[in-house]
C-alpha atoms as a PDB file:
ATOM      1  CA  UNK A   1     -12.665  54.162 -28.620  1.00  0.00           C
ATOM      2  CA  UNK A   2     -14.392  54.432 -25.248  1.00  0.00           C
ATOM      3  CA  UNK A   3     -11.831  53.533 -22.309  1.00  0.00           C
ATOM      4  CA  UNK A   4     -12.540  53.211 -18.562  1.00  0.00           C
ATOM      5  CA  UNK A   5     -10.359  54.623 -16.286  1.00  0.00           C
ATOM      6  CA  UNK A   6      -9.751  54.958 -12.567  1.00  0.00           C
ATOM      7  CA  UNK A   7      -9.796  58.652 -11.002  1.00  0.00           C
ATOM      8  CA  UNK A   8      -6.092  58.340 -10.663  1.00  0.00           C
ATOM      9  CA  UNK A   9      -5.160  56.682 -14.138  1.00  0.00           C
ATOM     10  CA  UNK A  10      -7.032  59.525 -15.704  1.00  0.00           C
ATOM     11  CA  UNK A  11      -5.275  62.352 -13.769  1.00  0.00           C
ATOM     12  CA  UNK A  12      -1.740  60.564 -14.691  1.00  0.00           C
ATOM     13  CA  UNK A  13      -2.586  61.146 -18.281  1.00  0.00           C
ATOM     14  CA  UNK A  14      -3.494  64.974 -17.759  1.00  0.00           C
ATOM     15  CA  UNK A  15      -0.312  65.531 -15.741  1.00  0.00           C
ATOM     16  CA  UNK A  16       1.293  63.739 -18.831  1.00  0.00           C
ATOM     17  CA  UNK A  17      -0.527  66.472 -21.120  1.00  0.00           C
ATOM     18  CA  UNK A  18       0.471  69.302 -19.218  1.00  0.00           C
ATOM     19  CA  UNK A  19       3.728  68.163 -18.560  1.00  0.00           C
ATOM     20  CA  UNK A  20       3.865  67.835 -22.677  1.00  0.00           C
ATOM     21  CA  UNK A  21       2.641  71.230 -23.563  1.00  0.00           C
ATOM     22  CA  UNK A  22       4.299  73.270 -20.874  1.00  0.00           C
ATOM     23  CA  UNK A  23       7.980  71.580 -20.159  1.00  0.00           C
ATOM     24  CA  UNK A  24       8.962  68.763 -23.355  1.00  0.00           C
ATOM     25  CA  UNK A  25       7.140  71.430 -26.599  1.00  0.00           C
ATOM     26  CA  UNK A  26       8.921  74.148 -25.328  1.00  0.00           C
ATOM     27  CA  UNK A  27      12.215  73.246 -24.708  1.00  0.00           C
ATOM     28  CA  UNK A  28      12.023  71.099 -27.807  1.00  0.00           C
ATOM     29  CA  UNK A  29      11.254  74.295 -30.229  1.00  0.00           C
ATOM     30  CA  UNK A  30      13.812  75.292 -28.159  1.00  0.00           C
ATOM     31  CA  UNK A  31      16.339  72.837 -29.202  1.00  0.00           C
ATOM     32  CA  UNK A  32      15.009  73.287 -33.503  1.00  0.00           C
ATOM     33  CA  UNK A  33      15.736  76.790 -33.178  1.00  0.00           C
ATOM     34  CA  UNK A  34      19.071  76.548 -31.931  1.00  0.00           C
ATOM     35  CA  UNK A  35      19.709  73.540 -34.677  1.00  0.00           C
ATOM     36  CA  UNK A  36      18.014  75.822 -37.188  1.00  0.00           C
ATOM     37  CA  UNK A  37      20.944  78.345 -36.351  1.00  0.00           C
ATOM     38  CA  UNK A  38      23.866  76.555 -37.279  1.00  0.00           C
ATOM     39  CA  UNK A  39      22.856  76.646 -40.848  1.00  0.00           C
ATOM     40  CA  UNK A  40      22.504  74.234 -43.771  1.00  0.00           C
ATOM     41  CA  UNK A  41      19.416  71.951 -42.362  1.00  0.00           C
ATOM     42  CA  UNK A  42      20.343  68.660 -45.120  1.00  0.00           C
ATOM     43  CA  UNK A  43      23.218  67.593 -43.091  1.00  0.00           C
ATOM     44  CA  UNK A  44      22.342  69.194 -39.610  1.00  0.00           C
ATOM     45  CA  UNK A  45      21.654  66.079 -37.546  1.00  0.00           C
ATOM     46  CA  UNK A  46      20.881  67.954 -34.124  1.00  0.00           C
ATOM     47  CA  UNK A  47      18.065  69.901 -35.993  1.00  0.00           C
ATOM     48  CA  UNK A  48      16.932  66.503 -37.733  1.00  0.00           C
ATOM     49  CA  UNK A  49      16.905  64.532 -34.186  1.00  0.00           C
ATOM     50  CA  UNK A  50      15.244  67.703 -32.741  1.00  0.00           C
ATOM     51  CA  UNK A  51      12.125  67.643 -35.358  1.00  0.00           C
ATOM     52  CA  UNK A  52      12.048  63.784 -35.187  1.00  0.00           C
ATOM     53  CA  UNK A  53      11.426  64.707 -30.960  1.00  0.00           C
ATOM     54  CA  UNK A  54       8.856  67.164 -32.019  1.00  0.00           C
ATOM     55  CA  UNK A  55       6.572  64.805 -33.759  1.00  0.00           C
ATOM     56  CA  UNK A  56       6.941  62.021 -31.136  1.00  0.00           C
ATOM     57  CA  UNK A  57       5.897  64.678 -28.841  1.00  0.00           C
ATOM     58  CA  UNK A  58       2.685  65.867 -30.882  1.00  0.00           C
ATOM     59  CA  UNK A  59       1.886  62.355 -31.617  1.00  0.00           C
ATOM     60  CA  UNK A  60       1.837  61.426 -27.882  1.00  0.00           C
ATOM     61  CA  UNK A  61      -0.249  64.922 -27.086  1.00  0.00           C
ATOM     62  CA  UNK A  62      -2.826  63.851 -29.830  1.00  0.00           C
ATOM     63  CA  UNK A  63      -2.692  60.673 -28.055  1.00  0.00           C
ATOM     64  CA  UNK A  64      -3.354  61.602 -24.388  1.00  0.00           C
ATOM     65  CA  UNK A  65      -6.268  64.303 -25.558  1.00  0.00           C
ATOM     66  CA  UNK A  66      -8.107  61.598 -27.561  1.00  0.00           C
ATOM     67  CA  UNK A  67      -7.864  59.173 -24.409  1.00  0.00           C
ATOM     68  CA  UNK A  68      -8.656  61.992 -22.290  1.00  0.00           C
ATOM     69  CA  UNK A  69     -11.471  63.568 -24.031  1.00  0.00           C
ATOM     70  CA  UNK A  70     -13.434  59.990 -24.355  1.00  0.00           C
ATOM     71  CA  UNK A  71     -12.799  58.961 -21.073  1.00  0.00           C
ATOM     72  CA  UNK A  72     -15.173  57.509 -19.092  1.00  0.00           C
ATOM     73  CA  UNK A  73     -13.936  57.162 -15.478  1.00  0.00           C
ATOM     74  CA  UNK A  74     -15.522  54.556 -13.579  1.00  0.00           C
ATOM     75  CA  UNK A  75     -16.496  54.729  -9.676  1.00  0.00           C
ATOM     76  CA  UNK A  76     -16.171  51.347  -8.003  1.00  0.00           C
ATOM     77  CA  UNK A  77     -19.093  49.651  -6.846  1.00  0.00           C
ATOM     78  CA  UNK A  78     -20.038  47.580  -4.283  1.00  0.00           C
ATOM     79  CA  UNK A  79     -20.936  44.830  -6.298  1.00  0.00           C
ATOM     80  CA  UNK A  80     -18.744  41.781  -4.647  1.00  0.00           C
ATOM     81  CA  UNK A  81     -17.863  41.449  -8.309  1.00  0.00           C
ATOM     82  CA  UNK A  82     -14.330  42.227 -10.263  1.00  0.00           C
ATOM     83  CA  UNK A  83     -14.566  45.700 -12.227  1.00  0.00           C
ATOM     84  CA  UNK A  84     -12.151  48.526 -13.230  1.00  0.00           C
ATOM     85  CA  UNK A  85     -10.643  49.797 -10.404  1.00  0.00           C
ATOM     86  CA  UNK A  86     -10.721  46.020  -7.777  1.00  0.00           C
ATOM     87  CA  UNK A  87      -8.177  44.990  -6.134  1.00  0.00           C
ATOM     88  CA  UNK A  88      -8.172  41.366  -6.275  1.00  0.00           C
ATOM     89  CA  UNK A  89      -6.020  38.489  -5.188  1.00  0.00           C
ATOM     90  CA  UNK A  90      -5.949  34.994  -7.202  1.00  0.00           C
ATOM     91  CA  UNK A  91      -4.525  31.525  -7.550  1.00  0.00           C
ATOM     92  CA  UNK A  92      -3.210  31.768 -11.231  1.00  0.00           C
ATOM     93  CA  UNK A  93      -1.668  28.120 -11.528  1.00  0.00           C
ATOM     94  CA  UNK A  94      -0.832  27.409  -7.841  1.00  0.00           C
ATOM     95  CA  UNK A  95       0.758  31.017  -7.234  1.00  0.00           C
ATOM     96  CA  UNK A  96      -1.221  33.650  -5.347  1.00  0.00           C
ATOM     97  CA  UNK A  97      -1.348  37.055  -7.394  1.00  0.00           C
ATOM     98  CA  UNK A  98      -2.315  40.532  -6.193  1.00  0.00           C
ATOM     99  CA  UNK A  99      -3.386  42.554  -9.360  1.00  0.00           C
ATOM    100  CA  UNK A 100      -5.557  46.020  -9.617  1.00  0.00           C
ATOM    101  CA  UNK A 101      -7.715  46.051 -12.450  1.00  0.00           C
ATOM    102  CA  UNK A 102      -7.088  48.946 -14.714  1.00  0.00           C
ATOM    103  CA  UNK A 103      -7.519  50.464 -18.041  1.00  0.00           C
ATOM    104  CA  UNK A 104      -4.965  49.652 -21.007  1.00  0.00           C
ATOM    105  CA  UNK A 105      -3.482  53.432 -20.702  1.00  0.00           C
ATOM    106  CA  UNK A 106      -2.564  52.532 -17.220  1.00  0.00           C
ATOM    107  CA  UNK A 107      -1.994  48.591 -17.554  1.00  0.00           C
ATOM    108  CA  UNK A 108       2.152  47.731 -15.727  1.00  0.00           C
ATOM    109  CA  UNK A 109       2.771  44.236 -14.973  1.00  0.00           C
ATOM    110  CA  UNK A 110       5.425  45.339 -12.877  1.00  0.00           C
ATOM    111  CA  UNK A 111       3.106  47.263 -11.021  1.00  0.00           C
ATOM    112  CA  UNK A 112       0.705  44.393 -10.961  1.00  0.00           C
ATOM    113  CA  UNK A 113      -1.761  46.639 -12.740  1.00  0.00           C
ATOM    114  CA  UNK A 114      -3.573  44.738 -15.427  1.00  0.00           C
ATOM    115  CA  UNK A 115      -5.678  45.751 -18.119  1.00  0.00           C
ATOM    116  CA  UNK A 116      -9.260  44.975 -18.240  1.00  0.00           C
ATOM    117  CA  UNK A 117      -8.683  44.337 -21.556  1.00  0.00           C
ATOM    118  CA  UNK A 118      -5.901  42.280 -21.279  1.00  0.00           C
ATOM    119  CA  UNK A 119      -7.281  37.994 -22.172  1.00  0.00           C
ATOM    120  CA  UNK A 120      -7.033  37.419 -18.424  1.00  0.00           C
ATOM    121  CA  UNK A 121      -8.432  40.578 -17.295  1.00  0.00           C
ATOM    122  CA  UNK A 122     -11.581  39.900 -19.730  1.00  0.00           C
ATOM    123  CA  UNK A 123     -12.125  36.343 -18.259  1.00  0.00           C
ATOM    124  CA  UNK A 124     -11.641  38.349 -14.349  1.00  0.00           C
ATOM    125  CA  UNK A 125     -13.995  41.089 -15.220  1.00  0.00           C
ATOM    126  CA  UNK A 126     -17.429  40.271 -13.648  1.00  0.00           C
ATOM    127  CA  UNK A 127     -16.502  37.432 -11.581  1.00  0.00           C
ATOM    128  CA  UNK A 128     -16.881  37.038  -7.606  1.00  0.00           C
ATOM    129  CA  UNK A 129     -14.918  35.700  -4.764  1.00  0.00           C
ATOM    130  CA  UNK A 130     -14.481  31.672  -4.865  1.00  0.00           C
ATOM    131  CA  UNK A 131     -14.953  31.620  -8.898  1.00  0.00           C
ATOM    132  CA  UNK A 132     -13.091  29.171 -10.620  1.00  0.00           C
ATOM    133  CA  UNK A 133     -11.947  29.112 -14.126  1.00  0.00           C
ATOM    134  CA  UNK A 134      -9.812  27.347 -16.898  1.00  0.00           C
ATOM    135  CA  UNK A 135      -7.055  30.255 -19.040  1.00  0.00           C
ATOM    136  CA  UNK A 136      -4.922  29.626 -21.885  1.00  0.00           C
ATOM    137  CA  UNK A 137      -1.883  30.943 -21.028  1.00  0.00           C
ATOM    138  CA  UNK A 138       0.080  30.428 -24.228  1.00  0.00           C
ATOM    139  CA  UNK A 139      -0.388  26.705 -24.844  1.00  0.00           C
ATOM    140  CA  UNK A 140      -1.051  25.778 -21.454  1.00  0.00           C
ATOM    141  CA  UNK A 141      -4.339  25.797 -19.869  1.00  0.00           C
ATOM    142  CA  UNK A 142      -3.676  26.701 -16.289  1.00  0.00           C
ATOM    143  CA  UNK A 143      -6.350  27.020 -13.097  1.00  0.00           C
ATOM    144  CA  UNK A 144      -7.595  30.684 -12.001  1.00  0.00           C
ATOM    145  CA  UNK A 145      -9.297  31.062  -8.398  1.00  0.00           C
ATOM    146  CA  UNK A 146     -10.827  34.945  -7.641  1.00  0.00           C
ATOM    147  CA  UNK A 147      -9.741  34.808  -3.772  1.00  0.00           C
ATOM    148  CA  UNK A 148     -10.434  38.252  -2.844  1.00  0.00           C
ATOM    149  CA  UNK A 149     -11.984  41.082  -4.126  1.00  0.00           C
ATOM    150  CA  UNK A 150     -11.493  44.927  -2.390  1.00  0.00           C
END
């Protein structure tokens, strides 16, 4: 599946890859070899938590090439309108918001980085400065002003 991504967001996910492949594989084959030496492997719960860190670690690899290799990274444009990469600022129920508009890979709320893909990033994405708009949030329909765009 096709994901945008900001010049940076994309680079944090290759650091993540090489940081994978040269540091966490390596000490981790480390760590089943030295398991591996204390014998009998059926009862050997260092080499069993060691293996178990090994697969998490390929599985996350696998993860970050896929996302990588079908990245598509998106230059901002000067459109006026929300898109991957905008700062914007909004009225979400009464309380001003600063959010940047990012890909899933690199969505943190506590970053106030939200996901295009996220409902209320979908309903932001292509919308201009002054827009108004009705969101569901939960079971509560709540007001949603685009106040700035950068």
């Amino acid at each position: 599946m096709v994901q945008y991504f900001t010049k940076e967001g994309l680079q944090k996910l290759k650091e993540e890859l090489k940081d994978i492949k040269e540091k966490q594989m390596p000490e981790t084959k480390k760590l089943i070899a030295e398991a591996r030496a204390f014998g009998d492997l059926k009862e050997n719960a260092g080499y069993h938590d060691a293996r178990d860190k090994m697969s998490f670690i390929l599985g996350r690899a696998e993860q970050l090439e896929v996302a990588i290799n079908e990245a598509i990274v998106t230059e901002k444009e000067d459109t006026g309108k929300i898109q991957t990469g905008s700062e914007i600022k909004i009225i979400f129920d009464g309380e001003e918001l600063k959010y940047l508009v990012v890909a899933p890979s690199e969505a943190n709320i506590l970053e106030n980085k939200i996901s295009y893909q996220s409902p209320l990033g979908q309903r932001l994405l292509g919308k201009k400065g002054g827009d108004e708009f009705d969101f569901m949030a939960g079971n509560k329909r709540v007001k949603v002003k685009v106040l700035k765009i950068e």
